[in-house]
N, C-alpha and C. Protein backbone atom coordinates (compact mmCIF):
# COMPACT_ATOMS: atom_id res chain seq x y z
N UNK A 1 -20.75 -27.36 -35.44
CA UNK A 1 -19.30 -27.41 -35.46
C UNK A 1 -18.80 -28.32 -34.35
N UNK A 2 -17.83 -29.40 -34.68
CA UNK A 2 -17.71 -30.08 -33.51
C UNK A 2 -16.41 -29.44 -32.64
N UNK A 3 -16.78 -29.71 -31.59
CA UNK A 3 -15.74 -29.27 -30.20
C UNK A 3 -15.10 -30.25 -29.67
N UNK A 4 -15.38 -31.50 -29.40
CA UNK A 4 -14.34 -32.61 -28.98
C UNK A 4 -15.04 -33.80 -29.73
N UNK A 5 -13.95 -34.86 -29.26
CA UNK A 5 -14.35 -36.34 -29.32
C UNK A 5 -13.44 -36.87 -28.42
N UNK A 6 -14.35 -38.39 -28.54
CA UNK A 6 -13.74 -39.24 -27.49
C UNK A 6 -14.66 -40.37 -27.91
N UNK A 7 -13.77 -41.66 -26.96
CA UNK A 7 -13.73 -43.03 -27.12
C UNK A 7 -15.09 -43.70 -26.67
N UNK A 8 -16.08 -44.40 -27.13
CA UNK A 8 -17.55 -44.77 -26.46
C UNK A 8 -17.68 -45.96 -27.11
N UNK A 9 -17.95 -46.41 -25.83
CA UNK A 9 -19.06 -48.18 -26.31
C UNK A 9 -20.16 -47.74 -27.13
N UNK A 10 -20.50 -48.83 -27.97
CA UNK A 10 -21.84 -48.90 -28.96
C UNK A 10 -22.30 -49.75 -29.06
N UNK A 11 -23.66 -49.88 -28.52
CA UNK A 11 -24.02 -51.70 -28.72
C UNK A 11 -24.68 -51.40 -30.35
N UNK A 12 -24.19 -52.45 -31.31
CA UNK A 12 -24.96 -52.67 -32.05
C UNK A 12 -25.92 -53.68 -32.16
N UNK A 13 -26.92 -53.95 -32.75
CA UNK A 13 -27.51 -55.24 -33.21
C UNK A 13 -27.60 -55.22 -34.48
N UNK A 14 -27.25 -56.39 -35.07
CA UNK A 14 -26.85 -56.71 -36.73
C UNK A 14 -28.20 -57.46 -37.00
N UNK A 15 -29.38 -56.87 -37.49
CA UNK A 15 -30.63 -58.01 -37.89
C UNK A 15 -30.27 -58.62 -38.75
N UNK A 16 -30.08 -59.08 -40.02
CA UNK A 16 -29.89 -60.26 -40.24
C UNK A 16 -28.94 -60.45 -39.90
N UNK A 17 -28.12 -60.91 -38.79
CA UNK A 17 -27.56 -62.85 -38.30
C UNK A 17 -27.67 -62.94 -37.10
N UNK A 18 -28.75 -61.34 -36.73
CA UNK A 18 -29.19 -61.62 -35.34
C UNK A 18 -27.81 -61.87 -34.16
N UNK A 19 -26.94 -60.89 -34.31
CA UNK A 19 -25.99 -60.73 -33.18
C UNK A 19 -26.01 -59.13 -32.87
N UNK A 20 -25.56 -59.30 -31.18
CA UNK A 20 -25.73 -57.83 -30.85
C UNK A 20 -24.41 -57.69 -30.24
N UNK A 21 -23.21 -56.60 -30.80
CA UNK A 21 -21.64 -56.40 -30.40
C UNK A 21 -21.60 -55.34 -29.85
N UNK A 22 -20.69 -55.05 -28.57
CA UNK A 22 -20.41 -54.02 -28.26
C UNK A 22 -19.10 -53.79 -28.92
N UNK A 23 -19.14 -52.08 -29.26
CA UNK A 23 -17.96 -52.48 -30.32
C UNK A 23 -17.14 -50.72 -29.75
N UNK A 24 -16.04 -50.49 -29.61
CA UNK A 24 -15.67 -48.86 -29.69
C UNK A 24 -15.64 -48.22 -30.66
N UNK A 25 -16.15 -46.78 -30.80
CA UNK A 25 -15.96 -45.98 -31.53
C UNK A 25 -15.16 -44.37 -31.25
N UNK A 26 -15.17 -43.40 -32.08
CA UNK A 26 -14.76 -42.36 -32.25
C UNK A 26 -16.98 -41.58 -32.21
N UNK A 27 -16.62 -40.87 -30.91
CA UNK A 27 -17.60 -40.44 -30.79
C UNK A 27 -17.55 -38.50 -30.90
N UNK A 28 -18.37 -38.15 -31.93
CA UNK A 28 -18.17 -36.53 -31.80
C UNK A 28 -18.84 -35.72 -31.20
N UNK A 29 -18.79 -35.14 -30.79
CA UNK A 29 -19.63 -33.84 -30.04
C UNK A 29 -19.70 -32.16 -30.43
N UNK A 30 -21.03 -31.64 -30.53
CA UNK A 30 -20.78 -30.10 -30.57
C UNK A 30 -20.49 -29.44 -29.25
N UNK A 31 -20.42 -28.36 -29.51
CA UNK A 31 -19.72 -26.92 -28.17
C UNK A 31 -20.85 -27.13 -27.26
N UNK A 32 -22.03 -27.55 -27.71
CA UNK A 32 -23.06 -28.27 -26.59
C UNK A 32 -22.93 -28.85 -25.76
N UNK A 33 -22.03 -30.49 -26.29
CA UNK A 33 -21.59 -31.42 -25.89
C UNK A 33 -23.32 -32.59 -26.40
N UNK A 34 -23.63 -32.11 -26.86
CA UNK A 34 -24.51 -33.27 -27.75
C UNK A 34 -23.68 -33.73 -28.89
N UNK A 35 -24.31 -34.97 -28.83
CA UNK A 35 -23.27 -36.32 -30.31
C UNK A 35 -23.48 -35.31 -31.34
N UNK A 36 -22.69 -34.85 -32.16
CA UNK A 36 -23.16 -34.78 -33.65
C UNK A 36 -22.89 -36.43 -34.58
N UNK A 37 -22.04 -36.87 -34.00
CA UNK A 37 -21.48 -38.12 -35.59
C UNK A 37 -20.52 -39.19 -34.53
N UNK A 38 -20.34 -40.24 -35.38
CA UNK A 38 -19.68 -41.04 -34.84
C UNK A 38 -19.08 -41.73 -35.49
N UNK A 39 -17.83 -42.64 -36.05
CA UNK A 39 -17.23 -43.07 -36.89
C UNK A 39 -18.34 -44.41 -37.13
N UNK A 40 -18.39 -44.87 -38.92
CA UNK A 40 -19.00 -46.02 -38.83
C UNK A 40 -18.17 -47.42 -38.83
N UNK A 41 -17.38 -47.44 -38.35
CA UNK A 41 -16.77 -48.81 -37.96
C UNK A 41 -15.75 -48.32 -36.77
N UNK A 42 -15.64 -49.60 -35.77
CA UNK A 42 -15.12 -49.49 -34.44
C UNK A 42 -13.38 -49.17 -34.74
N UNK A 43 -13.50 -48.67 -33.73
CA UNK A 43 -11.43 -48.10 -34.23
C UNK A 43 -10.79 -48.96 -33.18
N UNK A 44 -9.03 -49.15 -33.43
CA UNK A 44 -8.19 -50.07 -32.76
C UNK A 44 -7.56 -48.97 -32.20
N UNK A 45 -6.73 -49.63 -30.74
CA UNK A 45 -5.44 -49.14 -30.14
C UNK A 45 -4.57 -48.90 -31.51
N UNK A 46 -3.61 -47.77 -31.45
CA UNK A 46 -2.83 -47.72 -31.86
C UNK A 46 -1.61 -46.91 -31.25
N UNK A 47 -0.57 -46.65 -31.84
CA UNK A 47 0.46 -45.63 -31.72
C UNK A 47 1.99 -45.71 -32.22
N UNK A 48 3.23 -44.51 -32.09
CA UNK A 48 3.82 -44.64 -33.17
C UNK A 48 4.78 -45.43 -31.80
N UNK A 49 4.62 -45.58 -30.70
CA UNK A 49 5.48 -45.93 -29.85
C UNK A 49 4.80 -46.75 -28.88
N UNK A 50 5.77 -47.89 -28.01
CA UNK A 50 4.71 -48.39 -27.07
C UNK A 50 4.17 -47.22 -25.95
N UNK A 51 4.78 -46.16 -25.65
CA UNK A 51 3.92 -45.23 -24.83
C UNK A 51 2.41 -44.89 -25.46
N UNK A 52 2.94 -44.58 -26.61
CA UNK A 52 1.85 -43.69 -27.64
C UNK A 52 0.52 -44.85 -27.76
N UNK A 53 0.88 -46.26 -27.64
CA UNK A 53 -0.20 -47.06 -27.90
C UNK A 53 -1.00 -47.49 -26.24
N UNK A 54 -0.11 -47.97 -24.92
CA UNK A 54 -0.13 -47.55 -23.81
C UNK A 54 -1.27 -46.50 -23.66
N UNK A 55 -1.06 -45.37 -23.97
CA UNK A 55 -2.02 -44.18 -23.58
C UNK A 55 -3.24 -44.31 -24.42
N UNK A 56 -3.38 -44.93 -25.39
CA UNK A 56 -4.53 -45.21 -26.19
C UNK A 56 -5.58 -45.88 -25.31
N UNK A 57 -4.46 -46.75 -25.38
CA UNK A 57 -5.24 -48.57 -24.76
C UNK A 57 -5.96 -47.82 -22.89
N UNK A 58 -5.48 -46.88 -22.55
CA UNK A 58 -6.06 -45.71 -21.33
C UNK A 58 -7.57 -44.84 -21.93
N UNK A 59 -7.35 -44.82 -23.17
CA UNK A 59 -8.89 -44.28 -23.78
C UNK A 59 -9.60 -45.11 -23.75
N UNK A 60 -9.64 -46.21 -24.21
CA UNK A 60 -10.67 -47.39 -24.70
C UNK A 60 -11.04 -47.90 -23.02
N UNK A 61 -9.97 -47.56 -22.11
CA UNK A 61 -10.36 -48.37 -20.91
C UNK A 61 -11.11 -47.43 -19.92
N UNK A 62 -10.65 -46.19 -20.29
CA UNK A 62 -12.40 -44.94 -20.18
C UNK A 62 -13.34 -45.19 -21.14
N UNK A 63 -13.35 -45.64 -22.18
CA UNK A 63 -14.69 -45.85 -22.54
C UNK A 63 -15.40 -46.78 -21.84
N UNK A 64 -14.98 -48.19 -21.33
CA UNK A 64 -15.40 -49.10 -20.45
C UNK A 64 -16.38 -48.17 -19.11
N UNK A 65 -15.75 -47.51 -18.63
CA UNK A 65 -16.21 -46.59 -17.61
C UNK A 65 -17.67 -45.70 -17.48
N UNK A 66 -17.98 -45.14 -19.22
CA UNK A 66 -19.31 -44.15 -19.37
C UNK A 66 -20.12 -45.15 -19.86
N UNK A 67 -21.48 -44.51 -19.91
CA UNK A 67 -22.50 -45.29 -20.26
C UNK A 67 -22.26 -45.79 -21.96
N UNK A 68 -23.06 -47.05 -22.03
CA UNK A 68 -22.91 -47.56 -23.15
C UNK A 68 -24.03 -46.95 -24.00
N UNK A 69 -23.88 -46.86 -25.74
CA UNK A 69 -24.86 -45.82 -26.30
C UNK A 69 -25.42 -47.12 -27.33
N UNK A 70 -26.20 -46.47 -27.35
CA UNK A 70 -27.01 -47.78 -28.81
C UNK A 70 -27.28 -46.88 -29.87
N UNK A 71 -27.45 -47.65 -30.86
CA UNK A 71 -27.97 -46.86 -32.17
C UNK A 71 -29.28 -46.60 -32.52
N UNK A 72 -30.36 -45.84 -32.57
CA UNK A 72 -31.48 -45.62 -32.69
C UNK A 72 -31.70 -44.95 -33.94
N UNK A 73 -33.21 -45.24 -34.55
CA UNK A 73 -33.80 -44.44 -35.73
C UNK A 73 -34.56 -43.55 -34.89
N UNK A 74 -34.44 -42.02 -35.28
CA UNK A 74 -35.45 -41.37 -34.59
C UNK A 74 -36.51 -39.87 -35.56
N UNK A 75 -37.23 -40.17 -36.32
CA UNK A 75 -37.63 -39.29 -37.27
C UNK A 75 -36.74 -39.41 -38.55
N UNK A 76 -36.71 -40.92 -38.95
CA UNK A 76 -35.61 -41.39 -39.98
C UNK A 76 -34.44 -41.15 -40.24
N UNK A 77 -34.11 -40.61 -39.13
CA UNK A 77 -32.16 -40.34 -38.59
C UNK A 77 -32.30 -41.69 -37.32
N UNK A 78 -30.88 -41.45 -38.16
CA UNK A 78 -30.14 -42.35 -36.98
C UNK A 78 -29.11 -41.98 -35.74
N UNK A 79 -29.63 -42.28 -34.19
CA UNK A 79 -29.04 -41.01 -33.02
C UNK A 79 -28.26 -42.09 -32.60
N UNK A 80 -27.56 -41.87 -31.44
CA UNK A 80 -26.84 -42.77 -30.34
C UNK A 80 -27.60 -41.94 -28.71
N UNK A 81 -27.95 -42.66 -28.01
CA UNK A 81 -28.88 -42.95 -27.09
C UNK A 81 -27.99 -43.34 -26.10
N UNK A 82 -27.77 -43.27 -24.69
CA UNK A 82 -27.11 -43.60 -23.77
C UNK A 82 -28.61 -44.80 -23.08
N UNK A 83 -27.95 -46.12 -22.78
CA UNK A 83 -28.94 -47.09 -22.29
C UNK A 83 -28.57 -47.24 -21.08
N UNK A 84 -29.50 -47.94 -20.40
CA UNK A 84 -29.14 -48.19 -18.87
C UNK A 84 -28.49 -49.00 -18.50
N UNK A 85 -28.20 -49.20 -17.24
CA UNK A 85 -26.98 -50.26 -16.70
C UNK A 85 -27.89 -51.82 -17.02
N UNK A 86 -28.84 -51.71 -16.70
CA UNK A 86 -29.56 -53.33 -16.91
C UNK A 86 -29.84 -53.44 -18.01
N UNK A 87 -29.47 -52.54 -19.45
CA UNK A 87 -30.00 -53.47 -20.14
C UNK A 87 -28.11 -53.37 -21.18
N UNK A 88 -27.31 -53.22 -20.41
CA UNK A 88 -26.28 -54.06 -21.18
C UNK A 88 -25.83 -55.35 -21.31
């Protein structure tokens, strides 16, 4: 059952055309606080007001802040992995 979410870097790498993006997502978590899921395409600032978009554009600039996660196969699932500072 998930308990929160929040805003996280994702490095992807795209094999065929061979580019690797850091991109934001919608990251989920259980009452654990382990990932369960993560949106599959990166989400934008938004809001219904310039405050409302303002305070967004304050999420994405905490995501800048936590570690960046990569996408991994692990027992033919696919996890998100927190990587180290040298290899962003």
């Amino acid at each position: 059952m998930m308990s929160h979410w929040n805003h996280r870097v994702i490095k992807r790498h795209d094999k065929k055309v061979h580019i690797t993006t850091f991109q934001i997502h919608e990251v989920y978590y259980d009452d654990d606080n382990k990932i369960e899921s993560w949106t599959a395409s990166p989400v934008e600032p938004m809001g219904e007001s310039m405050a409302e978009l303002r305070k967004d554009l304050q999420y994405f600039v905490e995501a800048l802040e936590k570690p960046v996660l990569e996408e991994k196969i692990q027992n033919g699932q696919e996890i998100l992995v927190e990587i180290n500072q040298s290899a962003r």
